[in-house]
N, C-alpha and C. Protein backbone atom coordinates (compact mmCIF):
# COMPACT_ATOMS: atom_id res chain seq x y z
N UNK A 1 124.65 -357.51 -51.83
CA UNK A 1 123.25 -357.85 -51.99
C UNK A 1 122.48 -357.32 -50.79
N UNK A 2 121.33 -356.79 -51.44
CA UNK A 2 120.55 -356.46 -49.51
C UNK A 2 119.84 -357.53 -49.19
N UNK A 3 119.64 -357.06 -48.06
CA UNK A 3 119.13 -358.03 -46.64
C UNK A 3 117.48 -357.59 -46.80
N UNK A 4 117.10 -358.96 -47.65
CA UNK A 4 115.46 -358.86 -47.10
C UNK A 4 114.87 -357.97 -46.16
N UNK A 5 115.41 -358.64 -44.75
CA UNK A 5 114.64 -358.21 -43.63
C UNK A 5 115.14 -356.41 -43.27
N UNK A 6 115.52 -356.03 -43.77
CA UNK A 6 116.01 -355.01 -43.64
C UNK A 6 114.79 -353.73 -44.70
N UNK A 7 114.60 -354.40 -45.22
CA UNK A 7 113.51 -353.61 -46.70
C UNK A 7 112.27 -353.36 -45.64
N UNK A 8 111.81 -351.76 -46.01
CA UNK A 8 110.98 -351.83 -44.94
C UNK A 8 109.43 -352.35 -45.50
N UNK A 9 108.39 -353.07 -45.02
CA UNK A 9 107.49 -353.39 -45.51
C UNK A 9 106.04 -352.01 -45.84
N UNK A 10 105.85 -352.23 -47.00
CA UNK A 10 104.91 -350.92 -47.33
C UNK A 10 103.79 -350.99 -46.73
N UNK A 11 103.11 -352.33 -46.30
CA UNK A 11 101.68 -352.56 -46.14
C UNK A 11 101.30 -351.72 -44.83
N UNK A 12 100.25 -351.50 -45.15
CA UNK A 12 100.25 -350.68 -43.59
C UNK A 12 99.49 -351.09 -42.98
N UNK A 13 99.31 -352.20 -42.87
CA UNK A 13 98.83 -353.30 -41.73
C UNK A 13 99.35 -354.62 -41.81
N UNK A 14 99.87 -355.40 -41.01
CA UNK A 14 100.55 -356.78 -41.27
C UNK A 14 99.45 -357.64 -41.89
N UNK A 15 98.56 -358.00 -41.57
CA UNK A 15 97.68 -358.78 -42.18
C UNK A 15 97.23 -358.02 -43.58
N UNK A 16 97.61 -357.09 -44.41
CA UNK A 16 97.53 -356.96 -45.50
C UNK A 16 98.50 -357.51 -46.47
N UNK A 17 98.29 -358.16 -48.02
CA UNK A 17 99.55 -358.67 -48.32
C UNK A 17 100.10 -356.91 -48.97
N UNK A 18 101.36 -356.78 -49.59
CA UNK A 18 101.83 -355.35 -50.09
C UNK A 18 101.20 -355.28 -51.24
N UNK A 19 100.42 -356.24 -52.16
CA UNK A 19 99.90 -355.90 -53.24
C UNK A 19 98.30 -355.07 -53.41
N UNK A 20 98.03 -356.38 -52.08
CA UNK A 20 96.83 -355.59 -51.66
C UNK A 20 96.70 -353.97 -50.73
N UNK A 21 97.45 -353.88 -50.29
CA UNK A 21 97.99 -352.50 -49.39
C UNK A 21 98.37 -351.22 -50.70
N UNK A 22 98.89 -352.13 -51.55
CA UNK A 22 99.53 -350.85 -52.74
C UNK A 22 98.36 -350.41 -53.58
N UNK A 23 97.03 -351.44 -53.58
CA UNK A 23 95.90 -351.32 -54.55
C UNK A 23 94.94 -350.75 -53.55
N UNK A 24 95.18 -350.45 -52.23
CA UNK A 24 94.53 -349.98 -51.48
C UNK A 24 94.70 -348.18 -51.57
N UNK A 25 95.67 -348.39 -51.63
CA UNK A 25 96.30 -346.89 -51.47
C UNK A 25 95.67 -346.18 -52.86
N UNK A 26 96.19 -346.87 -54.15
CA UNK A 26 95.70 -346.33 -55.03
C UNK A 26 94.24 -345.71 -55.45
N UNK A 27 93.44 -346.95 -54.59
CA UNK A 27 91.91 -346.84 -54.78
C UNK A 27 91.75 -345.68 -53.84
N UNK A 28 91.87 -345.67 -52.59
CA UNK A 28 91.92 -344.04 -51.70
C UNK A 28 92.29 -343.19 -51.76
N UNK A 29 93.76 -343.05 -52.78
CA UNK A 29 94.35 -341.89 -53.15
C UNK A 29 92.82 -341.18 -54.12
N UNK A 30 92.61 -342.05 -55.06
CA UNK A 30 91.77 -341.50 -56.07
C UNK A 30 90.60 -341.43 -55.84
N UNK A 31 90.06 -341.63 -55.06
CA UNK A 31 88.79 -341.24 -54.05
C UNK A 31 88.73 -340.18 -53.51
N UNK A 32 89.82 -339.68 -52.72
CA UNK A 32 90.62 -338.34 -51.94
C UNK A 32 90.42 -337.12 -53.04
N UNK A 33 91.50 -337.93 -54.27
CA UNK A 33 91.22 -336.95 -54.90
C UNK A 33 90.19 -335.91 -55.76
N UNK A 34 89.18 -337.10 -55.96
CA UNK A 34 88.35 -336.59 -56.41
C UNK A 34 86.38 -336.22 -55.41
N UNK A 35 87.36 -335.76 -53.91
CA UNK A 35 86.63 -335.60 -52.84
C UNK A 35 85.65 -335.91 -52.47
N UNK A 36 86.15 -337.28 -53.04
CA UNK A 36 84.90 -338.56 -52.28
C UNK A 36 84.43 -338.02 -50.74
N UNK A 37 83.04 -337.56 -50.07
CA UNK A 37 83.05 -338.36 -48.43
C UNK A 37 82.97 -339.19 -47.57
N UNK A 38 83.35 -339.05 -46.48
CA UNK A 38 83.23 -340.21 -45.77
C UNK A 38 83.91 -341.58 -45.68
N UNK A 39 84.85 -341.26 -46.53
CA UNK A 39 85.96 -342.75 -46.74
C UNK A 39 85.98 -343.83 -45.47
N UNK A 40 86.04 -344.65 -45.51
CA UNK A 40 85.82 -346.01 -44.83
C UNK A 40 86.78 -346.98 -45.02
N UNK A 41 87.49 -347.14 -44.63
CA UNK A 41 87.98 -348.58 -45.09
C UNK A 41 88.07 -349.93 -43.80
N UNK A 42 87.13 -350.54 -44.32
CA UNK A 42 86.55 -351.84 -43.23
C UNK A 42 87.47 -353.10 -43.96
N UNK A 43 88.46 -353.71 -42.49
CA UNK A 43 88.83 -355.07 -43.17
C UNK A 43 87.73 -356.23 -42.64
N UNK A 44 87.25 -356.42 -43.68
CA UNK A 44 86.29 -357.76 -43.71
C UNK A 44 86.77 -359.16 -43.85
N UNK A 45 87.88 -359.47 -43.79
CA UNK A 45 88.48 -360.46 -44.41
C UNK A 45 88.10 -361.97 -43.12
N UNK A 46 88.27 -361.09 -42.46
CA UNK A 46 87.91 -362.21 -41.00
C UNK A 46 86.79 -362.85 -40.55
N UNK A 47 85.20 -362.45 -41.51
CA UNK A 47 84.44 -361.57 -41.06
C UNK A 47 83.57 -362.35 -42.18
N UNK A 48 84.16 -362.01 -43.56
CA UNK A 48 83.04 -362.85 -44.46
C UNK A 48 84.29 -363.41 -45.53
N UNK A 49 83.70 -364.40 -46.18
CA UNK A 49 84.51 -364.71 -47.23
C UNK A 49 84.50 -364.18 -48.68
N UNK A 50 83.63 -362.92 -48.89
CA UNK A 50 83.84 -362.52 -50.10
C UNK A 50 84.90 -361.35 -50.56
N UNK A 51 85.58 -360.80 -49.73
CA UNK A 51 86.78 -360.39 -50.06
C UNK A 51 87.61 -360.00 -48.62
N UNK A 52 88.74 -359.26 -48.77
CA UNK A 52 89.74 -358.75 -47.99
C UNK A 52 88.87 -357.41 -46.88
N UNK A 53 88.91 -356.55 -48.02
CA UNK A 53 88.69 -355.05 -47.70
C UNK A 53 87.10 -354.38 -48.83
N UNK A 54 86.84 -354.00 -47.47
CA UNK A 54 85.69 -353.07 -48.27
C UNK A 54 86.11 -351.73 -48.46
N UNK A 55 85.88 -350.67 -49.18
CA UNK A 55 86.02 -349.42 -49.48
C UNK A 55 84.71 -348.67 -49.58
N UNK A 56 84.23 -348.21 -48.45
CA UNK A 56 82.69 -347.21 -48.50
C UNK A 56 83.16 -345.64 -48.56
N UNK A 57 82.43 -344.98 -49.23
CA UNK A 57 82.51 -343.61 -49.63
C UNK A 57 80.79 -342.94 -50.43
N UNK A 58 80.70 -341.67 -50.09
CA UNK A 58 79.73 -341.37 -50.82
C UNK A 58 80.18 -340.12 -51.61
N UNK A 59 79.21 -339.69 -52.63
CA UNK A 59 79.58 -338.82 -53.61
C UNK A 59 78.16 -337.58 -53.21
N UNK A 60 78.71 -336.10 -53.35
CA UNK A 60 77.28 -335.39 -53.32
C UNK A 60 76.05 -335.82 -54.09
N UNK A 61 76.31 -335.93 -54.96
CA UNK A 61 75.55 -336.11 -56.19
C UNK A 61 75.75 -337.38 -56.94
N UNK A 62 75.11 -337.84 -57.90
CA UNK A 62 74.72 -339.04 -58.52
C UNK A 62 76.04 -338.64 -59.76
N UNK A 63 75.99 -337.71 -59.96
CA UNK A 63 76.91 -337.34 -61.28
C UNK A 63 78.52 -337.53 -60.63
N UNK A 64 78.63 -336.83 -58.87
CA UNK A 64 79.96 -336.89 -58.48
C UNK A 64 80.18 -338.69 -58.50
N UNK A 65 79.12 -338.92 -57.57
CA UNK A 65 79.30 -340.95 -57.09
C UNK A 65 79.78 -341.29 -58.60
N UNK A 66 79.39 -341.26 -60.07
CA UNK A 66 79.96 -341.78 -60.89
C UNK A 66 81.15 -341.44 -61.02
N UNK A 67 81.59 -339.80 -60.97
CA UNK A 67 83.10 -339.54 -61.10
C UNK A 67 84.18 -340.15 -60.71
N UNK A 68 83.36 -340.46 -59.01
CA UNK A 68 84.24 -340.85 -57.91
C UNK A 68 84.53 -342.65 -58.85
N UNK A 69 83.50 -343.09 -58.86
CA UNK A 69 83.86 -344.64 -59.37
C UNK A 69 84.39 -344.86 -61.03
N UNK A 70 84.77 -343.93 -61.95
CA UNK A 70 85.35 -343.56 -63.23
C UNK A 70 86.89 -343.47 -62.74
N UNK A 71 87.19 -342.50 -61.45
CA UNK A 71 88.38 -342.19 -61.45
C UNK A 71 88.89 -343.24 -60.94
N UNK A 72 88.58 -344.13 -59.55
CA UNK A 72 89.34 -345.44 -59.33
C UNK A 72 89.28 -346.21 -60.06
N UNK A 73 88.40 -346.84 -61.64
CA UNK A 73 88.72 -347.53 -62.49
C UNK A 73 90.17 -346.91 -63.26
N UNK A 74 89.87 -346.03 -63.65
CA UNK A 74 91.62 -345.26 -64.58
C UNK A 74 91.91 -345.10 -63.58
N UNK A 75 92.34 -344.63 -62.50
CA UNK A 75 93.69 -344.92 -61.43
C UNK A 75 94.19 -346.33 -61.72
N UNK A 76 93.49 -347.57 -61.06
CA UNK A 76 93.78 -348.63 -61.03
C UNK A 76 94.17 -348.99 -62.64
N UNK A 77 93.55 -348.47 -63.11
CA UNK A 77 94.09 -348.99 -64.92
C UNK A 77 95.35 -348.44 -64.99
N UNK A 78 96.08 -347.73 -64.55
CA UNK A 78 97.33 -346.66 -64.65
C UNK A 78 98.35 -347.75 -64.35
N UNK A 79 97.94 -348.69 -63.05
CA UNK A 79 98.88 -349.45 -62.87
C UNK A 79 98.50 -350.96 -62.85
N UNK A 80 97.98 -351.06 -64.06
CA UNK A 80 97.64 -352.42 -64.77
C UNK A 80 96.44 -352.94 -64.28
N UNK A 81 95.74 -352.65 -63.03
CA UNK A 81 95.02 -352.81 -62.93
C UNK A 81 93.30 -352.99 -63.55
N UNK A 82 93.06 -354.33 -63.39
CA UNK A 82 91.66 -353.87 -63.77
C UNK A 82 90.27 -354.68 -62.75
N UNK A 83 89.25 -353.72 -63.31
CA UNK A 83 88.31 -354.99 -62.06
C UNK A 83 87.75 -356.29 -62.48
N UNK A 84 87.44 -356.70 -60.95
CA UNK A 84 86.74 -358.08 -61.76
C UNK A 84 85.38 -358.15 -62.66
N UNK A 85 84.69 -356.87 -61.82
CA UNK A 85 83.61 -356.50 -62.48
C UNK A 85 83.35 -355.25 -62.18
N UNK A 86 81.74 -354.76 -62.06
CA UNK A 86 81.40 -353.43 -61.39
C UNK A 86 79.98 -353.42 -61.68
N UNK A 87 79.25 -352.81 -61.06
CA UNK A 87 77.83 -352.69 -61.18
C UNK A 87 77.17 -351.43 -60.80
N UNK A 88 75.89 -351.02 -60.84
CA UNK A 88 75.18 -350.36 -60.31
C UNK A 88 75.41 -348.60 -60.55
N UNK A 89 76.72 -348.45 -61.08
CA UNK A 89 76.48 -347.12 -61.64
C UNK A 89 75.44 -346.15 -61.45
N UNK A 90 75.15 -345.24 -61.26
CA UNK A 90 73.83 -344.56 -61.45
C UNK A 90 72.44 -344.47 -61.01
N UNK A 91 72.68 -345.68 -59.92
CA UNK A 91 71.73 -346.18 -59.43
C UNK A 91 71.25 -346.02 -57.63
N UNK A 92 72.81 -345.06 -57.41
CA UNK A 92 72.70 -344.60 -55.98
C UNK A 92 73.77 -345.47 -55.38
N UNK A 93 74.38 -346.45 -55.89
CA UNK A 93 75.22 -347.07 -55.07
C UNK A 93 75.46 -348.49 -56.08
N UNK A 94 77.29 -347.72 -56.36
CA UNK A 94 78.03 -348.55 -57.64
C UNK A 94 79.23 -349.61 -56.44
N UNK A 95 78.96 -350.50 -57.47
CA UNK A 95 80.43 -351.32 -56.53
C UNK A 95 81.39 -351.73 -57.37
N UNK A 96 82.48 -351.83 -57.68
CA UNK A 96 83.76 -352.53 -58.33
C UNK A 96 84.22 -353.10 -57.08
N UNK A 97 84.82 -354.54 -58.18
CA UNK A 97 85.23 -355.54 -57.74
C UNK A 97 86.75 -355.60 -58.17
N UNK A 98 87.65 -355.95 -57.12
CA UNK A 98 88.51 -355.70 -57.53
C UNK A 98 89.63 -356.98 -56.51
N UNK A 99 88.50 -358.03 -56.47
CA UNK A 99 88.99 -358.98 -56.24
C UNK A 99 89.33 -358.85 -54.41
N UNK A 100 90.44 -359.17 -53.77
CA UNK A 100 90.60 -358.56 -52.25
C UNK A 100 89.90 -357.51 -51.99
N UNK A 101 89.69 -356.29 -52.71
CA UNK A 101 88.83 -355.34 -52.37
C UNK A 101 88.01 -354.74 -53.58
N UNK A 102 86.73 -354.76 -52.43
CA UNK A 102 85.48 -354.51 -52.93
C UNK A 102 85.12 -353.03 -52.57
N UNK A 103 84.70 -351.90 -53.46
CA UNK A 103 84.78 -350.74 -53.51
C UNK A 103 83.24 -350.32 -53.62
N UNK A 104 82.48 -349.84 -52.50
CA UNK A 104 81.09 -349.56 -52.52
C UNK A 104 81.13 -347.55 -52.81
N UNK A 105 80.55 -347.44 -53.81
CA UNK A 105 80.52 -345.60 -53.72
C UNK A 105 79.12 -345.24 -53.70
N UNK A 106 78.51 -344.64 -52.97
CA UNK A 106 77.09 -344.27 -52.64
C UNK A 106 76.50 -342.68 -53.12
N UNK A 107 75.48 -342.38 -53.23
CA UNK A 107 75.07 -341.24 -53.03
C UNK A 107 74.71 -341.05 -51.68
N UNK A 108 74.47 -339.92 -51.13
CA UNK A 108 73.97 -339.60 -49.66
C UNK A 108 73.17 -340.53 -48.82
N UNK A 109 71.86 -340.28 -49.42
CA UNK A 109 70.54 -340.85 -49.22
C UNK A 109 70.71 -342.81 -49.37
N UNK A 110 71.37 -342.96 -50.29
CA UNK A 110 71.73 -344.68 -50.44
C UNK A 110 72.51 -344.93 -49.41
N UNK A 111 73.08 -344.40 -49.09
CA UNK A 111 74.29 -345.08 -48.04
C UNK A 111 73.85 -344.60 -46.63
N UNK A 112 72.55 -343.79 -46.06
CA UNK A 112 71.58 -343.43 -45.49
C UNK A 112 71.03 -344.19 -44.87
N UNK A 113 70.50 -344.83 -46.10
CA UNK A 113 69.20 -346.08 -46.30
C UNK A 113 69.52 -347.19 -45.73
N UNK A 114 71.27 -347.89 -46.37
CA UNK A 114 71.55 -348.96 -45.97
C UNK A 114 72.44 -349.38 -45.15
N UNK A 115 73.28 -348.30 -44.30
CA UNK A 115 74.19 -348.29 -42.83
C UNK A 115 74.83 -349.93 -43.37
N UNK A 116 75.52 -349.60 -44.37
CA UNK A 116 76.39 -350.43 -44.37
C UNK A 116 77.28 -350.63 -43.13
N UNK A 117 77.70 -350.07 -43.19
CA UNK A 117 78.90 -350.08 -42.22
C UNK A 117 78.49 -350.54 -40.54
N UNK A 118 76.78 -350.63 -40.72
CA UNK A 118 76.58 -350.97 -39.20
C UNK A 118 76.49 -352.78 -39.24
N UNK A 119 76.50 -353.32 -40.86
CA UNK A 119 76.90 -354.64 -40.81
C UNK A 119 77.88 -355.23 -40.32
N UNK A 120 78.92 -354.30 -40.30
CA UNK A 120 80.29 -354.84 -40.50
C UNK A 120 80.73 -354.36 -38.97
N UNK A 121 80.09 -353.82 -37.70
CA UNK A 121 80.82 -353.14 -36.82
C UNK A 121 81.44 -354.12 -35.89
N UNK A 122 81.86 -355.44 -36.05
CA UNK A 122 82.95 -356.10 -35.67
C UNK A 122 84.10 -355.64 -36.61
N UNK A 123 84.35 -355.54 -37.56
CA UNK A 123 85.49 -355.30 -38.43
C UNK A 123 86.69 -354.31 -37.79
N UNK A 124 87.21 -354.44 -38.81
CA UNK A 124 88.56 -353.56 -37.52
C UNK A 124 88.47 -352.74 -39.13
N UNK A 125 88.73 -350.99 -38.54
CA UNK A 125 88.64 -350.06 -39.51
C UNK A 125 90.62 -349.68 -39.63
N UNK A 126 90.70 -349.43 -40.93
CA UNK A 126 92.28 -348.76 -41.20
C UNK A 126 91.62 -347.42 -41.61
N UNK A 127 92.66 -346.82 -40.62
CA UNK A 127 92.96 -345.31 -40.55
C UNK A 127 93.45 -344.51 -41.91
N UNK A 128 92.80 -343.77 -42.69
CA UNK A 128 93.21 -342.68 -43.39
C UNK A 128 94.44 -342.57 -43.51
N UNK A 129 95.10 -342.47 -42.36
CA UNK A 129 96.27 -341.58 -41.81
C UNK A 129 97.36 -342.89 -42.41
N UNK A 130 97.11 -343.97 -42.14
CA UNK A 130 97.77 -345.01 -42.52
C UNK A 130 98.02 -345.44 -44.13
N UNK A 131 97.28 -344.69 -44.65
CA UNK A 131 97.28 -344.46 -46.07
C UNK A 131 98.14 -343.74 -46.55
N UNK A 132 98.42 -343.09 -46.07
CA UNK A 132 99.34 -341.72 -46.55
C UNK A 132 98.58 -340.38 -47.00
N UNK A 133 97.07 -340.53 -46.40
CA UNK A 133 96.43 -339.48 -46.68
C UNK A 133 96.47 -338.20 -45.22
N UNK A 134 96.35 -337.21 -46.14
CA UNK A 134 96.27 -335.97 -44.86
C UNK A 134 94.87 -335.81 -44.07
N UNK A 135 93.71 -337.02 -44.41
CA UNK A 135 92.73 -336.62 -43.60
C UNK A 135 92.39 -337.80 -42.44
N UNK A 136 91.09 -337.62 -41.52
CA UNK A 136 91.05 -338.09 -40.40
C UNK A 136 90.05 -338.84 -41.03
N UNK A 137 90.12 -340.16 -40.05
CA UNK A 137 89.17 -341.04 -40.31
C UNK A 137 88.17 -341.10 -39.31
């Protein structure tokens, strides 16, 4: 029989649980792939109580920002996944809910406007690299 402690843990941060770390990956893989910019990933969990992890990204265009938020719904559907909700589509700045993490995708100018990310600059950011992606954060 193997030894628990011996299994190496996937999450790539201890304070992530592995389910949430594995739905992390998925949501960034498919962001990556479909050359989301600017990827972000802010843990909020400490910070506010409405979820774990935020996911900020913007799309060139209003047509890409939808692509970008089409493809992490079917990614996440691939592996049973689904969201809790989603909103704003088309509107410059869509969010899915996806329970621990909340997935913001912007156009340029929206995510411009509202420096998300300068809300959150206590948060502690996870690295790209920690993803298993080849780019820099």
């Amino acid at each position: 029989m193997d030894d628990p402690s011996s299994s190496p843990d996937t999450s790539p941060l201890p304070y992530l649980r592995t389910d949430t770390a594995d739905l992390l990956r998925t949501i960034v893989h498919a962001l990556d792939d479909r050359k989301a910019e600017d990827i972000q990933v802010v843990v909020v969990g400490e910070v506010s109580s409405v979820c774990d992890v935020f996911v900020l990204c913007s799309g060139t265009s209003q047509r890409h920002a939808n692509t970008l938020v089409d493809h992490v719904v079917d990614a996440c559907r691939e592996q049973g996944i689904r969201p809790y909700g989603s909103e704003g589509q088309g509107t410059g700045w869509a969010l899915v809910d996806y329970g621990d993490i909340v997935v913001h995708v912007f156009d340029r100018e929206t995510r411009e406007y509202y420096e998300l990310e300068r809300l959150w600059l206590d948060a502690p950011r996870i690295p790209l690299a920690e993803l298993d992606l080849p780019l820099a954060s």
